[in-house]
N, C-alpha and C. Protein backbone atom coordinates (compact mmCIF):
# COMPACT_ATOMS: atom_id res chain seq x y z
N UNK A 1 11.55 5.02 24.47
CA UNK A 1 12.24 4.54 23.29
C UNK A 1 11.39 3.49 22.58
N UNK A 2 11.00 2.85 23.29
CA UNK A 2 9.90 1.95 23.13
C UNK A 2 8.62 2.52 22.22
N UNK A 3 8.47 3.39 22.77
CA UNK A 3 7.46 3.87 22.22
C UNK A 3 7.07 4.94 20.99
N UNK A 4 8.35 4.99 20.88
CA UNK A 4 9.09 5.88 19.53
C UNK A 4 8.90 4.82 18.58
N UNK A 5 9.98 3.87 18.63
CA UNK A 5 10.10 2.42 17.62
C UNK A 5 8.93 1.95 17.13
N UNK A 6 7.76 1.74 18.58
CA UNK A 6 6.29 1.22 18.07
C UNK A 6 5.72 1.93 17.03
N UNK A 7 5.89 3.41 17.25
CA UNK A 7 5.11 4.28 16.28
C UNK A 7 5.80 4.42 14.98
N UNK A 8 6.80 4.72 15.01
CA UNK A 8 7.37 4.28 13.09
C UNK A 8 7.34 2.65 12.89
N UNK A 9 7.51 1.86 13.60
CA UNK A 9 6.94 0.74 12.91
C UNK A 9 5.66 0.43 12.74
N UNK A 10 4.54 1.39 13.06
CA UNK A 10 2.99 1.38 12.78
C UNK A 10 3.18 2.26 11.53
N UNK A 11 3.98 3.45 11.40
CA UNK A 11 3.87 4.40 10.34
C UNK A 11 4.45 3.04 9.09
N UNK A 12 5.14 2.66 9.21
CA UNK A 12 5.79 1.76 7.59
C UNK A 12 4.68 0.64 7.90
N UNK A 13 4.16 0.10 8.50
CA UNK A 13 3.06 -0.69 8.47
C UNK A 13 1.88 -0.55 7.52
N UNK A 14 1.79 1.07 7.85
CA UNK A 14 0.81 1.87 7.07
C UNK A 14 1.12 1.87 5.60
N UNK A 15 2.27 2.01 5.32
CA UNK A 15 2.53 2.63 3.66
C UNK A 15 2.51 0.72 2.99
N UNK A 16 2.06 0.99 1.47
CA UNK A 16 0.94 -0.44 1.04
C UNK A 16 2.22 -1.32 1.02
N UNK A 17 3.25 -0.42 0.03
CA UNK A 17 4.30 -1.32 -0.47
C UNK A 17 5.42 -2.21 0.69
N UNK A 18 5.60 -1.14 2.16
CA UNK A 18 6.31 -1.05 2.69
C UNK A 18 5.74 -2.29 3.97
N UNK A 19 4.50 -1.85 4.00
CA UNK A 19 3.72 -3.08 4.85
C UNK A 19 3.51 -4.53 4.61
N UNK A 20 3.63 -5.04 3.17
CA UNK A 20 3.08 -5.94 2.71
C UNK A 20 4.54 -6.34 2.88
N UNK A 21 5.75 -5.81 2.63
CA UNK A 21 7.22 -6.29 2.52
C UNK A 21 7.88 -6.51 4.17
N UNK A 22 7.37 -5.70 4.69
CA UNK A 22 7.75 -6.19 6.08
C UNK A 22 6.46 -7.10 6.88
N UNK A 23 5.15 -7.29 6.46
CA UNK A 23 4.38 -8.71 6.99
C UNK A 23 4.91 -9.89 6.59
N UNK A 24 5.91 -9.92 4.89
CA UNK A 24 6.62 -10.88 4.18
C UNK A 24 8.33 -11.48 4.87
N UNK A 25 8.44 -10.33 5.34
CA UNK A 25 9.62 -10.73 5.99
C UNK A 25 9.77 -10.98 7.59
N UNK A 26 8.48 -10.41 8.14
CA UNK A 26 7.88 -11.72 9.78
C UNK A 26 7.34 -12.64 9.63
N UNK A 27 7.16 -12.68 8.03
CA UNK A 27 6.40 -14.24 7.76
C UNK A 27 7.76 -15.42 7.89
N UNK A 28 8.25 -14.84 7.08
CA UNK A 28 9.87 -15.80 6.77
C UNK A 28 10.28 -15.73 8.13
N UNK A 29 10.69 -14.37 8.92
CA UNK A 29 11.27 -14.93 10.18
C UNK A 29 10.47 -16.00 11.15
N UNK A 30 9.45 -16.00 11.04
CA UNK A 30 8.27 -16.72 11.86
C UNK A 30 8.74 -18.32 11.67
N UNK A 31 8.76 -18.70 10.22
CA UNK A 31 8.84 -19.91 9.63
C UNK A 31 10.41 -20.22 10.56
N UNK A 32 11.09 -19.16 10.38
CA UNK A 32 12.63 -20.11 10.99
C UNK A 32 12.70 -19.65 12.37
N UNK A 33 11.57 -19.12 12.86
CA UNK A 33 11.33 -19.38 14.57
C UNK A 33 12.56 -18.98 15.57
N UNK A 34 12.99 -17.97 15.17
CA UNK A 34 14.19 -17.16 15.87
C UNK A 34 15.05 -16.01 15.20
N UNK A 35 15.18 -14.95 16.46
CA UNK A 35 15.75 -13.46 16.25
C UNK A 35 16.05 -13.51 15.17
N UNK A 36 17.40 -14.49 15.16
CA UNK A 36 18.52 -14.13 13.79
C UNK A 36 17.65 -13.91 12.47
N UNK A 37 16.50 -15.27 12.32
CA UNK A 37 15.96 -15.18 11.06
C UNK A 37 15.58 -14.01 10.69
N UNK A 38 14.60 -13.48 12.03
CA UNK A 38 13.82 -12.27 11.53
C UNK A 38 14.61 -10.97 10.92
N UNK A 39 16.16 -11.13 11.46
CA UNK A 39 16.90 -9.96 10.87
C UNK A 39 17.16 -10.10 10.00
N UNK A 40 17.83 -11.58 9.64
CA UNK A 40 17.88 -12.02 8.07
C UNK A 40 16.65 -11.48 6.94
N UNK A 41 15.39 -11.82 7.72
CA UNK A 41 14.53 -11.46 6.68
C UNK A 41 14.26 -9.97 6.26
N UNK A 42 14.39 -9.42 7.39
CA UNK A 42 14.41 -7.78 7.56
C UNK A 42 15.55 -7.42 5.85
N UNK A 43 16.97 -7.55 6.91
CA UNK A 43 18.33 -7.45 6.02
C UNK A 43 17.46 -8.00 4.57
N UNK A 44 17.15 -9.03 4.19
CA UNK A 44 16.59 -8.91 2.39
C UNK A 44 15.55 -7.73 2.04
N UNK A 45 14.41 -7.70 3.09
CA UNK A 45 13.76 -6.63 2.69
C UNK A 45 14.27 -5.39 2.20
N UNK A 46 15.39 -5.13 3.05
CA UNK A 46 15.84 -3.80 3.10
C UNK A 46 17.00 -3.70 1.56
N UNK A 47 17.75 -5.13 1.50
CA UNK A 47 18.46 -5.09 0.09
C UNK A 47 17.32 -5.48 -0.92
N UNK A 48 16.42 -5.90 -0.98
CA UNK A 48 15.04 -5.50 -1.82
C UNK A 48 14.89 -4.51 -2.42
N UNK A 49 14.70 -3.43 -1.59
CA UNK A 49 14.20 -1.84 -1.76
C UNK A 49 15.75 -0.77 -2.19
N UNK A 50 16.83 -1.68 -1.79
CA UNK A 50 18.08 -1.01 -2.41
C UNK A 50 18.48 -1.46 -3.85
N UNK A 51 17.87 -2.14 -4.15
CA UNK A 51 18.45 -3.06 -5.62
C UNK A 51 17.14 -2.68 -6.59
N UNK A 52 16.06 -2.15 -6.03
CA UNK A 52 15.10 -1.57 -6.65
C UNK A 52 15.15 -0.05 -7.27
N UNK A 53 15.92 1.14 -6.39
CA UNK A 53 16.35 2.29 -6.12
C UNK A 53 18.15 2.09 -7.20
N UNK A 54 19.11 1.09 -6.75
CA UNK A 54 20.45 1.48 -7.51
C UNK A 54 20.74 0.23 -8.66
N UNK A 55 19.27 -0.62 -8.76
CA UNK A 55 19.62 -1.77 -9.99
C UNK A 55 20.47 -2.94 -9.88
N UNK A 56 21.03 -2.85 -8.43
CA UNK A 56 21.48 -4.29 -8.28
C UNK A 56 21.39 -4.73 -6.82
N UNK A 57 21.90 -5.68 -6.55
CA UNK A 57 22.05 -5.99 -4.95
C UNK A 57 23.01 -5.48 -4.16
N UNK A 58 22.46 -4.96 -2.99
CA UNK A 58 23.82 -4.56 -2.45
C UNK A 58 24.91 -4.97 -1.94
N UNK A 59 26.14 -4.75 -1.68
CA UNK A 59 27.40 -5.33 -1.78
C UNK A 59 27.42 -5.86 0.03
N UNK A 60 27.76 -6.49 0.65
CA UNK A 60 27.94 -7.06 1.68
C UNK A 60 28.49 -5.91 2.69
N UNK A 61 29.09 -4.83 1.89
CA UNK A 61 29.17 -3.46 3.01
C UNK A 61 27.74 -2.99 3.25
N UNK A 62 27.45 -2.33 1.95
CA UNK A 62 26.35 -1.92 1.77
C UNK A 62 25.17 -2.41 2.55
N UNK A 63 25.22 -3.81 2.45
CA UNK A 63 24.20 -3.89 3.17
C UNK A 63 23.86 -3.96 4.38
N UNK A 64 25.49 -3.90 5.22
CA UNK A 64 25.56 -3.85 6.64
C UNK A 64 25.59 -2.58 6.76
N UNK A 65 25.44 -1.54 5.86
CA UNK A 65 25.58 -0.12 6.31
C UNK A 65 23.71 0.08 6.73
N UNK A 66 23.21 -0.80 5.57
CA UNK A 66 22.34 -0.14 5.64
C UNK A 66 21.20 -1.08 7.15
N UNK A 67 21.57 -2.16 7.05
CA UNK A 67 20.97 -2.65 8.80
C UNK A 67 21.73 -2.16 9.73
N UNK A 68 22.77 -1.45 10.00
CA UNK A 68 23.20 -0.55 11.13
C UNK A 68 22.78 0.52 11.19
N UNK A 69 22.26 1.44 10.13
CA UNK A 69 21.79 2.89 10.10
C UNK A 69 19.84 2.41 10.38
N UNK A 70 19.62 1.63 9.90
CA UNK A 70 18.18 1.10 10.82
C UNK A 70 18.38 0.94 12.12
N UNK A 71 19.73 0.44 12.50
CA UNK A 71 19.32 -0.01 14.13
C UNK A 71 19.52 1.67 14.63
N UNK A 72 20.47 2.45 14.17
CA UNK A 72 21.07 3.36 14.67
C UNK A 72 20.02 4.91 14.66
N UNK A 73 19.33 4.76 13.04
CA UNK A 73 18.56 6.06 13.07
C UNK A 73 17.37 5.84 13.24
N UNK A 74 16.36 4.38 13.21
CA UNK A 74 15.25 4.06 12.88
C UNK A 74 14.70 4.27 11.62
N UNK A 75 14.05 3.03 11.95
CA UNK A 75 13.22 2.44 10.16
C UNK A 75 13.08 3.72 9.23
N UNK A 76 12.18 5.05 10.07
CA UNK A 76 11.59 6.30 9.25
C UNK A 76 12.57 6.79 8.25
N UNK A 77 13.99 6.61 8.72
CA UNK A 77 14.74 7.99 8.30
C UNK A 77 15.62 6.88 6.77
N UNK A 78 15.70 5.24 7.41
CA UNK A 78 16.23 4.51 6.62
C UNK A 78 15.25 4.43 5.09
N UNK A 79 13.80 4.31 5.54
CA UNK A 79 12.80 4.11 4.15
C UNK A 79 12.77 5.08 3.68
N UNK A 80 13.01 6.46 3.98
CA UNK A 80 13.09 7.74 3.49
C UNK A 80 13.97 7.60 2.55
N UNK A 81 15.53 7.23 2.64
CA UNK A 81 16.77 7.31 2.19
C UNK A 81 16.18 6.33 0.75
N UNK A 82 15.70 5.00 1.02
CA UNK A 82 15.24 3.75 0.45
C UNK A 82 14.79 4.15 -0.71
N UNK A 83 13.75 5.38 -0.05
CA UNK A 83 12.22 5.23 -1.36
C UNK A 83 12.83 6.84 -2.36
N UNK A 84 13.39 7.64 -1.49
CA UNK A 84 13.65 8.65 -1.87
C UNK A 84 14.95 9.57 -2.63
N UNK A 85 15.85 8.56 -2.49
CA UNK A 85 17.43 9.07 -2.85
C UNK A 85 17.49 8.61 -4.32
N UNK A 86 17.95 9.04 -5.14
CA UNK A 86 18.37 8.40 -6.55
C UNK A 86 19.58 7.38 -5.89
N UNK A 87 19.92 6.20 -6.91
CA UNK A 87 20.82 5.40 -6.95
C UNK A 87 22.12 6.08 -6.05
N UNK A 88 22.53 7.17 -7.03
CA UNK A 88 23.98 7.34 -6.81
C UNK A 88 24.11 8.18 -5.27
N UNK A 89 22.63 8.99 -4.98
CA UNK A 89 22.38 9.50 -3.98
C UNK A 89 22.52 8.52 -2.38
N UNK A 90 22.13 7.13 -2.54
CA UNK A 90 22.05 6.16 -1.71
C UNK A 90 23.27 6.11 -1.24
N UNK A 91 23.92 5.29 -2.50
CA UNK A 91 25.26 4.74 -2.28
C UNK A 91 26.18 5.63 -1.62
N UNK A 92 25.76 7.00 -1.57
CA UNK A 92 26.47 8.11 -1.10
C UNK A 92 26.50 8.23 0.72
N UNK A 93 25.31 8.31 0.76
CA UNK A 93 24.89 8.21 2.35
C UNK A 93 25.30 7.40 2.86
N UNK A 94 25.29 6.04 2.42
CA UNK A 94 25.38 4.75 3.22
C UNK A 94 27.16 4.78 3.85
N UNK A 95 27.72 5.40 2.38
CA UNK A 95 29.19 5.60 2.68
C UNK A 95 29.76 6.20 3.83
N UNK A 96 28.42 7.38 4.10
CA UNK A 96 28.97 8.57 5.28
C UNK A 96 28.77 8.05 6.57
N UNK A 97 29.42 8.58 7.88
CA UNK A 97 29.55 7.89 8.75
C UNK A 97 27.64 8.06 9.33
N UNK A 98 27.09 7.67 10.18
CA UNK A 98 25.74 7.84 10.19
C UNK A 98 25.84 8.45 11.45
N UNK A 99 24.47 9.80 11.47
CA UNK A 99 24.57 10.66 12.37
C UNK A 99 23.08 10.09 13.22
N UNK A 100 23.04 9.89 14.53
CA UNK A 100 22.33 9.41 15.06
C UNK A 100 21.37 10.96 15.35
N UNK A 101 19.85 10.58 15.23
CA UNK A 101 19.02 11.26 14.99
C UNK A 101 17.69 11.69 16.67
């Protein structure tokens, strides 16, 4: 499992936009020197790339849908949804119950 996680988090490491936004958000967790931060910082990254894709920030569901379907499907399938769904397409998924992969 371990070793699944390592390798999509080397694959989004790789992509320019996606790497530079998650070195930005272990930077911030680093600075506040514990777990919680780093999820905090994660959780903005991730409403970052949703408010980029549907034009605003996401709603406090929303955005717990979308750090549970990271913990639940892994990063790959979440930046897929991120970079790839139109707006109304997002908001759609996030709604559905999430199918573990």
């Amino acid at each position: 499992m371990t070793m699944v996680e390592d390798m999509e988090e080397g694959l989004l490491r790789r992509t320019p936009i996606i790497g530079e936004m998650i070195l930005e958000a272990e930077q911030k967790a680093e600075q506040k020197g514990q777990k919680q931060g780093r999820e905090e910082a994660i959780a903005e990254l991730l409403g970052r790339l949703f408010a980029r894709r549907v034009g605003r920030r996401p709603t406090t569901e929303e955005e717990r849908a979308i750090v549970e379907r990271a913990r639940a499907l892994g990063p790959g399938e979440v930046e897929d949804a991120l970079l790839d769904l139109d707006g109304d397409a997002l908001i759609r998924w996030l709604a559905e119950p999430a199918r573990r992969s």
